[in-house]
N, C-alpha and C. Protein backbone atom coordinates (compact mmCIF):
# COMPACT_ATOMS: atom_id res chain seq x y z
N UNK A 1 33.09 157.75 7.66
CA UNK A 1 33.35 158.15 6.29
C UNK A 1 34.47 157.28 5.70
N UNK A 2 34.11 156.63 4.40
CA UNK A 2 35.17 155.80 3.89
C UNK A 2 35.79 156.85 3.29
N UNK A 3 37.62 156.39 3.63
CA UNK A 3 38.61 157.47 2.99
C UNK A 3 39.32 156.12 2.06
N UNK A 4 40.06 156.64 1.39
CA UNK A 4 41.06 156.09 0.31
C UNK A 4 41.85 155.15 0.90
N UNK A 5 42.30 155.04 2.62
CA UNK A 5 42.94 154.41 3.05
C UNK A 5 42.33 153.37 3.57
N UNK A 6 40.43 153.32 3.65
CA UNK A 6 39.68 152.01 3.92
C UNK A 6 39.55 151.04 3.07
N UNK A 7 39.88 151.74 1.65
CA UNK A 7 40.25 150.66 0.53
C UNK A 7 41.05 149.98 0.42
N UNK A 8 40.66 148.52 0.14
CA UNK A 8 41.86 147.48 -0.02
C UNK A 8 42.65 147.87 -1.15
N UNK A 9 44.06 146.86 -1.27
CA UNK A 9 44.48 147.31 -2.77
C UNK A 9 44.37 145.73 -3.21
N UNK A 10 44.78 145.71 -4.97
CA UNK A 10 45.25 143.95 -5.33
C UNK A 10 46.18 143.59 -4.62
N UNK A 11 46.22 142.15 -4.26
CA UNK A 11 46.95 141.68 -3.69
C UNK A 11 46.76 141.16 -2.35
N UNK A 12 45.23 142.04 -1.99
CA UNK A 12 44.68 141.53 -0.79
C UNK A 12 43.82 140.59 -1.03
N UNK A 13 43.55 139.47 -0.21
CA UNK A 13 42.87 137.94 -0.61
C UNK A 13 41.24 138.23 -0.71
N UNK A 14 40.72 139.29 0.03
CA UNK A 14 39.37 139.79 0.40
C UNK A 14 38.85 140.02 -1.50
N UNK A 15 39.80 140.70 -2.08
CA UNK A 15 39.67 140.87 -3.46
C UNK A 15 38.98 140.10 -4.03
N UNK A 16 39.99 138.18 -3.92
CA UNK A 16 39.87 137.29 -4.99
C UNK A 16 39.07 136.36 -4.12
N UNK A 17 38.05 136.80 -3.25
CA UNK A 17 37.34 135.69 -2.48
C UNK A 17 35.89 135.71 -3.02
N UNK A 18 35.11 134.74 -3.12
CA UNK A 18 33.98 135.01 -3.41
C UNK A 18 32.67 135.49 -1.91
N UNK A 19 32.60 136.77 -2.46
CA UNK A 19 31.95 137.06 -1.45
C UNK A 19 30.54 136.59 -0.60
N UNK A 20 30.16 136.55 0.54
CA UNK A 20 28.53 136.16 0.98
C UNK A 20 27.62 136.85 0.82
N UNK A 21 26.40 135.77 0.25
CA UNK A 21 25.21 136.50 0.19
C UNK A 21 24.81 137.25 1.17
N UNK A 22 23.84 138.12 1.31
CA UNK A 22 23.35 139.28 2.41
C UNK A 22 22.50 138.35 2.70
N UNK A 23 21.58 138.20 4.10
CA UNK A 23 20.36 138.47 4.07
C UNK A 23 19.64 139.36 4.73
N UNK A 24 18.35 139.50 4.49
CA UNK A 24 17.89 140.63 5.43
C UNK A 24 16.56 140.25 6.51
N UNK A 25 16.41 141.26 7.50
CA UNK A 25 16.85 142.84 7.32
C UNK A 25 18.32 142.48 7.36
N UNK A 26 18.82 143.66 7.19
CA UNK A 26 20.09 144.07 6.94
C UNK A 26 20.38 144.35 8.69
N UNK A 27 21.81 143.99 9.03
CA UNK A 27 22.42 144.52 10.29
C UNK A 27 22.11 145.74 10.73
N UNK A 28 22.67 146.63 11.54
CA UNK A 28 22.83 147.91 11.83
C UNK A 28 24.36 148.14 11.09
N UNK A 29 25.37 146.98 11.30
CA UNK A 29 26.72 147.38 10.47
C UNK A 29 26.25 147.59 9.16
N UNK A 30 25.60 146.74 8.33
CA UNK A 30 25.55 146.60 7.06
C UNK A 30 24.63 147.89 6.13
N UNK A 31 23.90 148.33 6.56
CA UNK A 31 23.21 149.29 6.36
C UNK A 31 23.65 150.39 6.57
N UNK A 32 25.10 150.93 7.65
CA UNK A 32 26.06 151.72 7.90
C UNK A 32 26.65 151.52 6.49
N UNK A 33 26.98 150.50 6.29
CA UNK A 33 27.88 150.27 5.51
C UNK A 33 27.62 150.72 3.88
N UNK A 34 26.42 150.57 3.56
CA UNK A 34 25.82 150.25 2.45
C UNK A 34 25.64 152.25 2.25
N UNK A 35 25.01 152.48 3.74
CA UNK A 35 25.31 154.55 3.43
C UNK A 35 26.60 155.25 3.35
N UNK A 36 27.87 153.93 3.67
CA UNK A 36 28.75 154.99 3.61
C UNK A 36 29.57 154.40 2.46
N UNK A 37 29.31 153.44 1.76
CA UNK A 37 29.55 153.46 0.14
C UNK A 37 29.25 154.28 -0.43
N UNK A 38 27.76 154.37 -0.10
CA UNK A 38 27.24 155.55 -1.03
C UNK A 38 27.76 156.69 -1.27
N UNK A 39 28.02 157.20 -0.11
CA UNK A 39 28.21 158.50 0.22
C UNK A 39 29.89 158.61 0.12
N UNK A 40 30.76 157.56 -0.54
CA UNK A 40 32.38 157.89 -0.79
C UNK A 40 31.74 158.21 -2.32
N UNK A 41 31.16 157.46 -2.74
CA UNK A 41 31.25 157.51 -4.43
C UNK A 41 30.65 159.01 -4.53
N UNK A 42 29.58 159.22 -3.59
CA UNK A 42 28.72 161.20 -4.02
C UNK A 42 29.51 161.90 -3.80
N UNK A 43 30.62 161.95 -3.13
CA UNK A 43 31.81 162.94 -2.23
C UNK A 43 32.91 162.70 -3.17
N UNK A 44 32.98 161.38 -3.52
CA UNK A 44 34.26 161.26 -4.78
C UNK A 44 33.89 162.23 -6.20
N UNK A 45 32.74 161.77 -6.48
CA UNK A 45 32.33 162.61 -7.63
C UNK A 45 31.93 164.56 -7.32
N UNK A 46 32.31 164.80 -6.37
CA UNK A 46 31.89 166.28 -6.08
C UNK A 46 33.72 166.72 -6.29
N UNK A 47 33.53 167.84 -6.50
CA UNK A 47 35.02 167.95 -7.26
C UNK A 47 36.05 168.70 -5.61
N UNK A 48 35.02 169.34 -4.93
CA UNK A 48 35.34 169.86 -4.02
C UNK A 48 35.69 169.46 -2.73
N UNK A 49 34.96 168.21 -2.55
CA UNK A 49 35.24 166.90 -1.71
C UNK A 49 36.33 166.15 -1.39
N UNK A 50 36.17 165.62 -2.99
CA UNK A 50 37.29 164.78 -3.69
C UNK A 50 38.44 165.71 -3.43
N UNK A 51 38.85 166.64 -3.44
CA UNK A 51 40.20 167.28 -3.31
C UNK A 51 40.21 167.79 -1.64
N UNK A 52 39.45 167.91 -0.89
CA UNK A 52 39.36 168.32 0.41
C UNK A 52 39.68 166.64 0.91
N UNK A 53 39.13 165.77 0.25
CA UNK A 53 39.21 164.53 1.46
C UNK A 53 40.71 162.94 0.48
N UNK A 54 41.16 164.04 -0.68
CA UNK A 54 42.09 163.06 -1.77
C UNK A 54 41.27 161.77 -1.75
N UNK A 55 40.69 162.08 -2.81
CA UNK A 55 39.51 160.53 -2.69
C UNK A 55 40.06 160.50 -4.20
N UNK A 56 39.75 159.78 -4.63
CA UNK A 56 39.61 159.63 -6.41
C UNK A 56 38.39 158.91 -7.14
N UNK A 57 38.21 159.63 -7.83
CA UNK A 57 36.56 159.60 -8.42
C UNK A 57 36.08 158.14 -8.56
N UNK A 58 34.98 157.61 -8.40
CA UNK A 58 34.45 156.21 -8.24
C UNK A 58 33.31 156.42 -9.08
N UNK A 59 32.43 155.40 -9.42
CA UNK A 59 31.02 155.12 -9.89
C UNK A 59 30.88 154.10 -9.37
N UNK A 60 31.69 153.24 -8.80
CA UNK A 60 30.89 151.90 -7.79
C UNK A 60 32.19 151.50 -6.57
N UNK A 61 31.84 151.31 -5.77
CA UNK A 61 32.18 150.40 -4.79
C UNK A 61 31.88 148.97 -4.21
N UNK A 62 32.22 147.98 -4.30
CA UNK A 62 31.73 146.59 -3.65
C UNK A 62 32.20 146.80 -2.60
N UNK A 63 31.71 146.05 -1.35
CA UNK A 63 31.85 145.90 -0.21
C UNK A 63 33.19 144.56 0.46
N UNK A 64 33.61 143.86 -1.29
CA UNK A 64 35.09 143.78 -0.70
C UNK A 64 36.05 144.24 -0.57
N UNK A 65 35.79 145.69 -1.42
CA UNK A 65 36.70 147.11 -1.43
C UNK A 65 37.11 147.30 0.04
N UNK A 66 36.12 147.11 0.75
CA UNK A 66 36.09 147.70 1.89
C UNK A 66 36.63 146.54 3.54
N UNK A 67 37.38 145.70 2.53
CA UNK A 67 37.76 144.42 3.33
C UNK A 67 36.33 143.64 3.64
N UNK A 68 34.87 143.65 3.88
CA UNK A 68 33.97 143.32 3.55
C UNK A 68 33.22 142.25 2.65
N UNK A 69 33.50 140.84 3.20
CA UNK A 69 33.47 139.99 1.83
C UNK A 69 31.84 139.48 2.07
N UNK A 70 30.73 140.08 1.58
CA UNK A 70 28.95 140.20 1.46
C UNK A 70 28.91 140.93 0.14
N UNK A 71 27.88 140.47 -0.68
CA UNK A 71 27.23 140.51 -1.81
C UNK A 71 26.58 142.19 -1.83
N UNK A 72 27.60 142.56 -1.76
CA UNK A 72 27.16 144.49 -1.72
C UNK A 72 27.80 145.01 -2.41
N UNK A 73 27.36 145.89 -3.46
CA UNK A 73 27.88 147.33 -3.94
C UNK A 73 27.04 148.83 -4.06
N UNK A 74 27.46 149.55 -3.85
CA UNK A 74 27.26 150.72 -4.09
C UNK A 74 27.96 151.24 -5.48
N UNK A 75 26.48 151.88 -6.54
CA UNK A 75 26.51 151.90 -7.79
C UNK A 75 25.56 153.84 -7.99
N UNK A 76 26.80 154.60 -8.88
CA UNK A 76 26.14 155.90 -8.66
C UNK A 76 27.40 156.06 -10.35
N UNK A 77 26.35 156.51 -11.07
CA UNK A 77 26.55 156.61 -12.26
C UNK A 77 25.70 158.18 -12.83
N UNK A 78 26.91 159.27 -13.13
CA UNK A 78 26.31 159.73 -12.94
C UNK A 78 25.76 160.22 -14.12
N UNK A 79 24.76 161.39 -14.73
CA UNK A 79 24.28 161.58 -15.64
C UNK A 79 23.79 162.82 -16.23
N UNK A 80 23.57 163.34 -16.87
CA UNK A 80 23.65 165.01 -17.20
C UNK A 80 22.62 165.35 -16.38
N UNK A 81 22.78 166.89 -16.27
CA UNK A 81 21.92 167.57 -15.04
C UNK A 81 21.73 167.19 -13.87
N UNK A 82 22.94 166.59 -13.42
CA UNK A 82 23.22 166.19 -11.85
C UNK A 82 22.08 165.39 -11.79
N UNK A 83 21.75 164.46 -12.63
CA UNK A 83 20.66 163.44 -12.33
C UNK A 83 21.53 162.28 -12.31
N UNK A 84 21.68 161.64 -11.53
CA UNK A 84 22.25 160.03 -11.89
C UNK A 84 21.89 159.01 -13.29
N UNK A 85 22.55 158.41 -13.53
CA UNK A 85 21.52 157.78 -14.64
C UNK A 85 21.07 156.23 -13.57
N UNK A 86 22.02 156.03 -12.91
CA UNK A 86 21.42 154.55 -11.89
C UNK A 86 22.72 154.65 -11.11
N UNK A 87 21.57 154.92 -9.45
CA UNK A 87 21.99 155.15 -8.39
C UNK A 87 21.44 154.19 -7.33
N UNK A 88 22.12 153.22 -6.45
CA UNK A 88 21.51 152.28 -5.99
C UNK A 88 22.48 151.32 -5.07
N UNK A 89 22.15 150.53 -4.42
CA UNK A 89 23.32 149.58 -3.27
C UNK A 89 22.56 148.66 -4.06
N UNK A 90 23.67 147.94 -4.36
CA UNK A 90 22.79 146.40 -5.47
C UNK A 90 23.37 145.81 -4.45
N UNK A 91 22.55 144.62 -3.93
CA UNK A 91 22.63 143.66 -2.91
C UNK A 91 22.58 142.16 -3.41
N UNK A 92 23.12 140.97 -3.47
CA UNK A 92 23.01 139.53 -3.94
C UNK A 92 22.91 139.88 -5.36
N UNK A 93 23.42 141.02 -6.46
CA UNK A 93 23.07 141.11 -7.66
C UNK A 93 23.09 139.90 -8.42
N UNK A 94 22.36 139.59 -9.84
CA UNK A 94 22.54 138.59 -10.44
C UNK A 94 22.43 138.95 -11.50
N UNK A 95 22.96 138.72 -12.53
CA UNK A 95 22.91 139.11 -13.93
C UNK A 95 21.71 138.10 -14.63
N UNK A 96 20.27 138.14 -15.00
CA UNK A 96 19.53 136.79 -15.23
C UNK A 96 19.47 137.47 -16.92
N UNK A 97 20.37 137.99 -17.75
CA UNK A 97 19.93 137.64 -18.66
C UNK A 97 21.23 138.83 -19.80
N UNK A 98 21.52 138.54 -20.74
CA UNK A 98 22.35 139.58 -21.23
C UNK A 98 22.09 139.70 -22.89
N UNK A 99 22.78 140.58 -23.68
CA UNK A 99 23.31 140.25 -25.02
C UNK A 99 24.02 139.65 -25.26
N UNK A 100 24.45 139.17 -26.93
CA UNK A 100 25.30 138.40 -27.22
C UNK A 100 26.11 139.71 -27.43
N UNK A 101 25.96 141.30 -27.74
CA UNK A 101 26.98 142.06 -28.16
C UNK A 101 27.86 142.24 -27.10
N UNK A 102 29.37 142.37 -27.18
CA UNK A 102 30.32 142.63 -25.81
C UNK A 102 30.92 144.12 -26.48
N UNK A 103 30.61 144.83 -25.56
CA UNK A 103 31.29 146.36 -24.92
C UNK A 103 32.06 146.37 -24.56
N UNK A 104 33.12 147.36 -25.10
CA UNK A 104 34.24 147.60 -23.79
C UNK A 104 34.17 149.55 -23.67
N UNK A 105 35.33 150.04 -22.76
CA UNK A 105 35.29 151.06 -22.98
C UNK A 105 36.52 151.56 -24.00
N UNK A 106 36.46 152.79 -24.73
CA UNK A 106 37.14 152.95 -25.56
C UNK A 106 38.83 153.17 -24.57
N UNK A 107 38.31 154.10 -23.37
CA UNK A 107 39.87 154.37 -22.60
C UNK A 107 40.32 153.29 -21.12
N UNK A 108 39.32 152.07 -21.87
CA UNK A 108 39.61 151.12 -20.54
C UNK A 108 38.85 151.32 -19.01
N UNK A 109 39.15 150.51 -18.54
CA UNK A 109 38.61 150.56 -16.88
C UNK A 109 39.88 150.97 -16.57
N UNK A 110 39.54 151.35 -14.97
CA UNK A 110 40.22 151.18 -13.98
C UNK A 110 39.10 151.21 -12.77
N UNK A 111 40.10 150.81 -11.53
CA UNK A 111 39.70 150.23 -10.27
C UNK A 111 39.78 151.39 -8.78
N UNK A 112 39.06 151.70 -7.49
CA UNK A 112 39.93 152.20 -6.98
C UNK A 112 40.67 151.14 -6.01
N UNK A 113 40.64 149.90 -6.47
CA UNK A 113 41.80 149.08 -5.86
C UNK A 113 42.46 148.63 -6.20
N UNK A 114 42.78 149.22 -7.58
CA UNK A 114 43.99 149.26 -8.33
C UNK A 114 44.65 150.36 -8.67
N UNK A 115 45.90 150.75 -8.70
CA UNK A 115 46.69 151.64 -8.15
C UNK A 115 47.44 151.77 -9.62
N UNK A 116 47.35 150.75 -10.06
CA UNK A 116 48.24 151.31 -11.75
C UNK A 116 47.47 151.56 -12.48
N UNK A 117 47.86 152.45 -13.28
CA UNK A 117 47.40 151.88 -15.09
C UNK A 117 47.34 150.84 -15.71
N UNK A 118 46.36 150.00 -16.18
CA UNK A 118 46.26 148.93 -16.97
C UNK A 118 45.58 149.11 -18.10
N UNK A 119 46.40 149.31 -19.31
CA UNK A 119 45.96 149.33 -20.29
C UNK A 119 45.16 148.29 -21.64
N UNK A 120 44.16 148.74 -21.93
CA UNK A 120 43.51 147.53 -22.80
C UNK A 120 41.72 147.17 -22.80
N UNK A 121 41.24 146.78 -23.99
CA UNK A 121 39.83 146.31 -23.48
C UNK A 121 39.23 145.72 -22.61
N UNK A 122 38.36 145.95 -21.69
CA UNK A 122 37.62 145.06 -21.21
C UNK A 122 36.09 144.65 -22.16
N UNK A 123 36.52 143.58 -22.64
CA UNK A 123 34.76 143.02 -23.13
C UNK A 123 34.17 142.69 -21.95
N UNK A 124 32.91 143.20 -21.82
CA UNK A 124 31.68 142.86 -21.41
C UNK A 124 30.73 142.89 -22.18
N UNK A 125 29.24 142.25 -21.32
CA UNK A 125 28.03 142.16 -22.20
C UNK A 125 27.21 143.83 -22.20
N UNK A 126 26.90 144.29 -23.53
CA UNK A 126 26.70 145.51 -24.02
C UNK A 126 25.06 145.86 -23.40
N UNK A 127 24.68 145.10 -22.94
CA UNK A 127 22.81 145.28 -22.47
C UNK A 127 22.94 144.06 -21.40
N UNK A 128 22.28 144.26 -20.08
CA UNK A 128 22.49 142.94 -18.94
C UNK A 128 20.94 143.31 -18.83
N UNK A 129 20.40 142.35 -18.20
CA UNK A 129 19.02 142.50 -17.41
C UNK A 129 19.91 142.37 -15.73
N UNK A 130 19.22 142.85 -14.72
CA UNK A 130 19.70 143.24 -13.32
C UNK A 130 18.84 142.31 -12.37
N UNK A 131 18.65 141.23 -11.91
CA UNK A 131 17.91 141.30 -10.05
C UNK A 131 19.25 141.43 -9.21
N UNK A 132 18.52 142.29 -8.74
CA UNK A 132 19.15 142.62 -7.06
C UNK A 132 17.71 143.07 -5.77
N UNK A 133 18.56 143.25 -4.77
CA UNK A 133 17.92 143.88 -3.63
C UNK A 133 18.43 144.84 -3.33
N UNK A 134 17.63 145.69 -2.68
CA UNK A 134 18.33 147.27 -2.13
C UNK A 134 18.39 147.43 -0.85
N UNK A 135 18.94 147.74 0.17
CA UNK A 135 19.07 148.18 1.15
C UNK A 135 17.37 147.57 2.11
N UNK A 136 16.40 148.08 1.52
CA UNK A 136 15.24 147.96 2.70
C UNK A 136 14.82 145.82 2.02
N UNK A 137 15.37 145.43 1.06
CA UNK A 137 15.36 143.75 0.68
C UNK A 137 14.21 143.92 -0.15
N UNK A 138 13.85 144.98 -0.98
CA UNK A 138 12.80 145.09 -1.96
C UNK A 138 13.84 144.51 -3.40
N UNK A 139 12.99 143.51 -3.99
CA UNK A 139 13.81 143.00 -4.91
C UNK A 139 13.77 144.00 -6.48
N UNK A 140 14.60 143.79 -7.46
CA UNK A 140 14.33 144.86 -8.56
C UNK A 140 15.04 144.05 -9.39
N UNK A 141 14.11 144.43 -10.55
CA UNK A 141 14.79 143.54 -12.08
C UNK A 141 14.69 144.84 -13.04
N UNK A 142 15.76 145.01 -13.58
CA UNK A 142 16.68 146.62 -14.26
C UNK A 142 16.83 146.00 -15.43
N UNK A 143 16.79 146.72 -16.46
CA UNK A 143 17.59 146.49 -17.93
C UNK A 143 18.69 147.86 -17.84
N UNK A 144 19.90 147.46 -17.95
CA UNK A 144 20.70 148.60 -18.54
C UNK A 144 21.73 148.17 -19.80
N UNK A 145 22.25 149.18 -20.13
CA UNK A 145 22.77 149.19 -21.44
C UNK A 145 23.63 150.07 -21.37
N UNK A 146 24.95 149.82 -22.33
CA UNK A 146 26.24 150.96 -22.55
C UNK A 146 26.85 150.88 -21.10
N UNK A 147 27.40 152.01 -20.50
CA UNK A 147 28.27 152.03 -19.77
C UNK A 147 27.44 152.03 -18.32
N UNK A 148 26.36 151.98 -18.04
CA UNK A 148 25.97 151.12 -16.43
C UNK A 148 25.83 149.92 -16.77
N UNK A 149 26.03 149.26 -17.24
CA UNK A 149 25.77 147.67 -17.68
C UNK A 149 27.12 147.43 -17.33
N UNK A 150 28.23 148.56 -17.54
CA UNK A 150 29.75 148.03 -18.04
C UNK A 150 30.15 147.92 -16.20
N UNK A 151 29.52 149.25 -15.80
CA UNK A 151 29.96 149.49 -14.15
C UNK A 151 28.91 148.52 -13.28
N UNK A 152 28.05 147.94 -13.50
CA UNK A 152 27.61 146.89 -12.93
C UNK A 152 28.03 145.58 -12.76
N UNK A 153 28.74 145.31 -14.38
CA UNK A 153 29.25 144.06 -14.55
C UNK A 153 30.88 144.38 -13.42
N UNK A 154 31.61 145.40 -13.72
CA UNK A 154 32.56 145.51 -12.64
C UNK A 154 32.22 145.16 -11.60
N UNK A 155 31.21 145.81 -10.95
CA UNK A 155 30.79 145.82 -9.21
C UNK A 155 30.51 144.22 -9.17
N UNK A 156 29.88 143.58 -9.86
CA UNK A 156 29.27 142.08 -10.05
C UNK A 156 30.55 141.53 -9.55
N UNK A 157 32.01 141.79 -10.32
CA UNK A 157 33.13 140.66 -10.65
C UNK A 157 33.43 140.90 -9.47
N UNK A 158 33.80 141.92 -8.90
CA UNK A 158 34.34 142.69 -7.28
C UNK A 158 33.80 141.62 -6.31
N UNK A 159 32.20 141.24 -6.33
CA UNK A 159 31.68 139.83 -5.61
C UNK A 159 32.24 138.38 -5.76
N UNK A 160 32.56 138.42 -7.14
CA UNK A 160 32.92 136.98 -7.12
C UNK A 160 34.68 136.89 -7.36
N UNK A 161 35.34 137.81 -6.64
CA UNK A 161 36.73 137.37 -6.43
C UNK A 161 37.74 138.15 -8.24
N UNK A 162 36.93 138.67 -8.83
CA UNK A 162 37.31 138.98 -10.40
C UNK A 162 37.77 140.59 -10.55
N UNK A 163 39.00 140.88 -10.61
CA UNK A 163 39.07 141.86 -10.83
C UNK A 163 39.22 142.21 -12.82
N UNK A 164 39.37 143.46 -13.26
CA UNK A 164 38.71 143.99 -14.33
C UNK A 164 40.10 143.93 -15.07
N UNK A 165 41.17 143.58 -14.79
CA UNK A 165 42.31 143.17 -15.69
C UNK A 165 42.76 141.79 -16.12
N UNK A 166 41.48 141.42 -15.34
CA UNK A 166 41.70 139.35 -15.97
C UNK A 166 40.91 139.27 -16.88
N UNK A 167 39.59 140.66 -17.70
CA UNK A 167 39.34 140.19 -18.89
C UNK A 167 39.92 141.07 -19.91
N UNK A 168 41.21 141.56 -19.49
CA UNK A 168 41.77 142.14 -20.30
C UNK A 168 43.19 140.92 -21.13
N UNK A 169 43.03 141.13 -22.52
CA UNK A 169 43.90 140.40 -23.42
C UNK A 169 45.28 140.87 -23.41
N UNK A 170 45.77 140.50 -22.38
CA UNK A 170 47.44 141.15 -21.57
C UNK A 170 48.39 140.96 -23.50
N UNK A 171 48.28 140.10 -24.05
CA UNK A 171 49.06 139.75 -25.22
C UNK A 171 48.98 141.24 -26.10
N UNK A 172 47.66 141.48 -26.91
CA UNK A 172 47.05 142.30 -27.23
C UNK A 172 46.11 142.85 -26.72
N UNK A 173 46.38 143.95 -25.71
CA UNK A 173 45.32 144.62 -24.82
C UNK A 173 44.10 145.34 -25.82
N UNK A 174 44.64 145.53 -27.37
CA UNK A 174 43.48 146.61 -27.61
C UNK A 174 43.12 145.99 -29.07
N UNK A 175 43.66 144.84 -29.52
CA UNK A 175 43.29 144.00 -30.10
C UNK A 175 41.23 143.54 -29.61
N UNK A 176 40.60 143.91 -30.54
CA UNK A 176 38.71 143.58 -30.54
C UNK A 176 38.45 142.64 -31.48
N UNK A 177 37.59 142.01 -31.25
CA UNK A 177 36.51 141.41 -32.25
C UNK A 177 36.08 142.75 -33.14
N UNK A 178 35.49 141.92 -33.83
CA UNK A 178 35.00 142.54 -35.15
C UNK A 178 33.84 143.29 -34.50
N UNK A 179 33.21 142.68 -33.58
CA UNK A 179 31.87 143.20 -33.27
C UNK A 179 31.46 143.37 -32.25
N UNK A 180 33.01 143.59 -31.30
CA UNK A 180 32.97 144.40 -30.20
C UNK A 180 32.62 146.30 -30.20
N UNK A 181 31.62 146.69 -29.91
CA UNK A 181 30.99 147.63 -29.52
C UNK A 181 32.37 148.98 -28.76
N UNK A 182 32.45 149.58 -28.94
CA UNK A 182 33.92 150.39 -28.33
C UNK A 182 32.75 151.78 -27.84
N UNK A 183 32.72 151.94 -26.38
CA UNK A 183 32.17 153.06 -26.28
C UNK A 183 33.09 153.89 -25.72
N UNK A 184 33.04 155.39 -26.52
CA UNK A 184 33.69 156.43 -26.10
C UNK A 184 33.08 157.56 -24.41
């Protein structure tokens, strides 16, 4: 079971490394690995869990979170009536296609391998198209939009060494474009 203390924090190099592609099949580690992402983010989001095991609530994990530098995240977003809206281990993800509109969130990101408050927009692209692989190496091409687009593009940067306060405008954190998209 991943606890709060298997998480890296900033400052660790695993962070800013660009991570390796998977291939498959998948290991016996990696497929451990890929269920027990999963299963911090379902246990983080259960309210009863989360306070039995001091986790703090997630919607994605990458697998450099986890000192782990392979092209893995675990992505659980969740959605009214205890339905997920997109629940999934995105594997080698690739972004093959986006909008020109950029999203941010109205109260900002945060990380669970970041430990402060960082205040300010993150722009991202407001609609992504998705390939990835899942766990059994079945490939999948996704359209999402609004805020799984926003937690994908996070889990994405987590792979390539990018954490979510380098596209924040440190000068003017909440300073937007005109036609930046602000979702509440």
């Amino acid at each position: 079971m991943i606890l709060m203390k298997d998480i890296i924090r900033e400052g660790n190099p695993t962070l800013r490394a660009i991570a390796q592609p998977v291939t498959f099949p998948l290991s016996a580690e990696e497929q451990q690995l890929a269920a027990d992402m999963m299963a911090f983010l379902e246990n983080s989001q259960d309210a009863e869990l989360a306070e039995k095991y001091h986790l703090r609530a997630g919607v994605g994990l990458a697998a450099p979170q986890v000192d782990v530098s392979k092209q893995m995240s675990a992505v659980l977003v969740p959605g009214p009536d205890d339905e997920p809206i997109f629940k999934d281990v995105i594997i080698n993800p690739k972004i093959i296609s986006h909008s020109v509109q950029n999203a941010a969130l109205a109260e900002g990101e945060g990380c669970l391998s970041v430990d402060r408050d960082i205040p300010g927009y993150v722009p991202r692209h407001d609609r992504i198209t998705l390939r990835y692989q899942d766990v059994d190496g079945t490939s999948h091409k996704l359209r999402l939009k609004n805020y799984p687009a926003i937690v994908c593009q996070h889990e994405i940067d987590h792979l390539n060494g990018i954490l979510f306060f380098d596209h924040i405008n440190m000068e003017h954190p909440f300073q937007a474009d005109d036609d930046l998209l602000i979702i509440e």
